[in-house]
Protein backbone atom coordinates (compact mmCIF):
# COMPACT_ATOMS: atom_id res chain seq x y z
CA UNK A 1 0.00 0.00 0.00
CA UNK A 2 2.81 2.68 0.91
CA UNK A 3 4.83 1.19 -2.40
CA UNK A 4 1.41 2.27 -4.66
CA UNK A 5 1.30 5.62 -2.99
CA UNK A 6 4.71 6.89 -3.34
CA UNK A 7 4.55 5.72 -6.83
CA UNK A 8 1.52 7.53 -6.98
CA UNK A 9 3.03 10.66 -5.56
CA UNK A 10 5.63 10.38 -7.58
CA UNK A 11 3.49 10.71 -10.90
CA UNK A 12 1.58 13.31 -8.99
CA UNK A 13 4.88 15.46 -9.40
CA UNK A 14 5.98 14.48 -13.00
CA UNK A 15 2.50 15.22 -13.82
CA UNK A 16 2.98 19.01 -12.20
CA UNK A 17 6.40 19.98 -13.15
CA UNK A 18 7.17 17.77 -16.56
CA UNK A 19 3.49 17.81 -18.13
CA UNK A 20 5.03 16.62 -21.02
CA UNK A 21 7.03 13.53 -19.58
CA UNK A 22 3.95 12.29 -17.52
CA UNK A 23 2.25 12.32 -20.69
CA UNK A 24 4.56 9.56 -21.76
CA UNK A 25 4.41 7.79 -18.46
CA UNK A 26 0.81 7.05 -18.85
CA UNK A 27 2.04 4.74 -21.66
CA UNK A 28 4.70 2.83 -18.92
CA UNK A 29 4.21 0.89 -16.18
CA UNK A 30 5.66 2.28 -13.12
CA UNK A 31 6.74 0.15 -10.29
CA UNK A 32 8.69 0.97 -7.03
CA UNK A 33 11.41 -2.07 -6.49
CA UNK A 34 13.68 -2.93 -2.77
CA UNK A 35 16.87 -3.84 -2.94
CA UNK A 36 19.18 -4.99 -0.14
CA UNK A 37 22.84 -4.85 -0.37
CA UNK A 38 23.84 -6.56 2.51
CA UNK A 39 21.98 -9.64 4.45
CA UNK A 40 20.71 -7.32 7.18
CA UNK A 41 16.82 -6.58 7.08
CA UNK A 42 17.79 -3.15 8.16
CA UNK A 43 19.20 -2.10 4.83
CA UNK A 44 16.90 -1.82 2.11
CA UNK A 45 16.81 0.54 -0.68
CA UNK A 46 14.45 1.96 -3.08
CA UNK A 47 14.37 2.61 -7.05
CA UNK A 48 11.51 2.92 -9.76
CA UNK A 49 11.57 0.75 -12.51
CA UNK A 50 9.75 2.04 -15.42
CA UNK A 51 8.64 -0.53 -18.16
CA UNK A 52 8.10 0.97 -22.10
CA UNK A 53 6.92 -0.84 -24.89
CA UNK A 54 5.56 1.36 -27.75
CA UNK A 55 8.71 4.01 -29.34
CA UNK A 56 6.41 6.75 -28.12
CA UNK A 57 7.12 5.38 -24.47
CA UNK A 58 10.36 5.31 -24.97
CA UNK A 59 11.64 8.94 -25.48
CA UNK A 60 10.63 8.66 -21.72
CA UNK A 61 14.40 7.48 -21.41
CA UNK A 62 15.71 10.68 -22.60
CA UNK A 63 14.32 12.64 -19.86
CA UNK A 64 16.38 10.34 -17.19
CA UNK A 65 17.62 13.10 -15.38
CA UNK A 66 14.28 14.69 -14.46
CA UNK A 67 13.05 11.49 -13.24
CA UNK A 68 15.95 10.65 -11.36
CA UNK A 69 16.15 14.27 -10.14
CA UNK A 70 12.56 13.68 -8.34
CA UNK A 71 13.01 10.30 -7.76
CA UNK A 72 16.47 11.33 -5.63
CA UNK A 73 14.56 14.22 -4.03
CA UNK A 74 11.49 11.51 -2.55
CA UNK A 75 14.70 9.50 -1.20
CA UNK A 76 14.79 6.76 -3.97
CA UNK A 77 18.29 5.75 -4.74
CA UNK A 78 17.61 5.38 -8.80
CA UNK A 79 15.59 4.73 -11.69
CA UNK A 80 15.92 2.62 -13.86
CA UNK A 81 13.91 1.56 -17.68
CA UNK A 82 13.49 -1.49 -19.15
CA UNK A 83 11.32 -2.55 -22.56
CA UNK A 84 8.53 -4.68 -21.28
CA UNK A 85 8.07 -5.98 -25.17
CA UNK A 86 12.22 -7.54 -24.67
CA UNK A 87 11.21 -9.20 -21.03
CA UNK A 88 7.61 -10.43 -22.12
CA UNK A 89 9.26 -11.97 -25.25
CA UNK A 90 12.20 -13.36 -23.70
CA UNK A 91 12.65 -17.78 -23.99
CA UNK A 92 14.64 -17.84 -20.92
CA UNK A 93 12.89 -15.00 -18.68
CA UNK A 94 11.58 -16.49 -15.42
CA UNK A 95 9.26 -13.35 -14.55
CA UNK A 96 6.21 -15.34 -15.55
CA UNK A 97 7.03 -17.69 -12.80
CA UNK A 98 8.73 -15.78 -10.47
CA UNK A 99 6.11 -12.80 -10.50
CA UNK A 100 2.50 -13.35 -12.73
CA UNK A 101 0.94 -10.39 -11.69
CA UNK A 102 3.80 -7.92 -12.72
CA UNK A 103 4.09 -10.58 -16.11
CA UNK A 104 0.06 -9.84 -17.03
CA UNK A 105 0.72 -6.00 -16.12
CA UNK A 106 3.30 -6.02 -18.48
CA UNK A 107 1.87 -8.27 -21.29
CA UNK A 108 -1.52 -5.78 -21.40
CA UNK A 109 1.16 -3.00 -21.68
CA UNK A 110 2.65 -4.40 -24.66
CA UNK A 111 -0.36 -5.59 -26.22
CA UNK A 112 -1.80 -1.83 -25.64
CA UNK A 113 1.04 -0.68 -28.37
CA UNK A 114 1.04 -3.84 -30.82
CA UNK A 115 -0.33 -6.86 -32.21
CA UNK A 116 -1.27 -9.95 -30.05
CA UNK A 117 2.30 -12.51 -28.88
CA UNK A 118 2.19 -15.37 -30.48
């Protein structure tokens, strides 16, 4: 629940400062991601991931440093962009497996943009 919101408030602020670049974002799927560098539970870290599929969605990439500006500034270490179409597509991916619900969120997304996977 406080992942959704802070990914939530982070649109919220693309949306009033880069009009433009939340435009694009409405065609990615935005996702806030933990990370722990060490085995302690104490030490986790944040970043966005933000999943394109259609060329459209991603010019988003060349506005990196705006995102990562406000991402930095709502204490998120990074953010990071990956083509949903490459991961959906991908023989050897486990994310099916591993995580179905992000899978389907990112199989709509590409199907959204192009014709149906075979």
């Amino acid at each position: 629940m406080i992942r959704e919101r802070l990914v939530q408030e982070y649109l919220e602020i693309i949306n009033r400062y880069y009009p433009k670049v939340g435009d694009l974002l409405k065609d990615c799927h935005v996702t806030l991601c933990q990370v722990s560098l060490r085995k302690s539970r104490e030490n986790h870290y944040y970043y966005l991931a933000i999943y394109y599929s259609s060329p459209r969605s991603k010019t988003v990439v060349s506005y990196q440093n705006e995102l990562k500006e406000v991402a930095e500034n709502l204490g998120l270490v990074d953010v990071t962009f990956l083509n949903a179409k490459t991961l959906i597509r991908d023989p050897l991916s486990q994310l099916k497996q591993q995580n179905p619900r992000l899978w389907l969120e990112l199989y709509w997304l590409v199907n959204l943009n192009s014709e149906p996977l075979r």
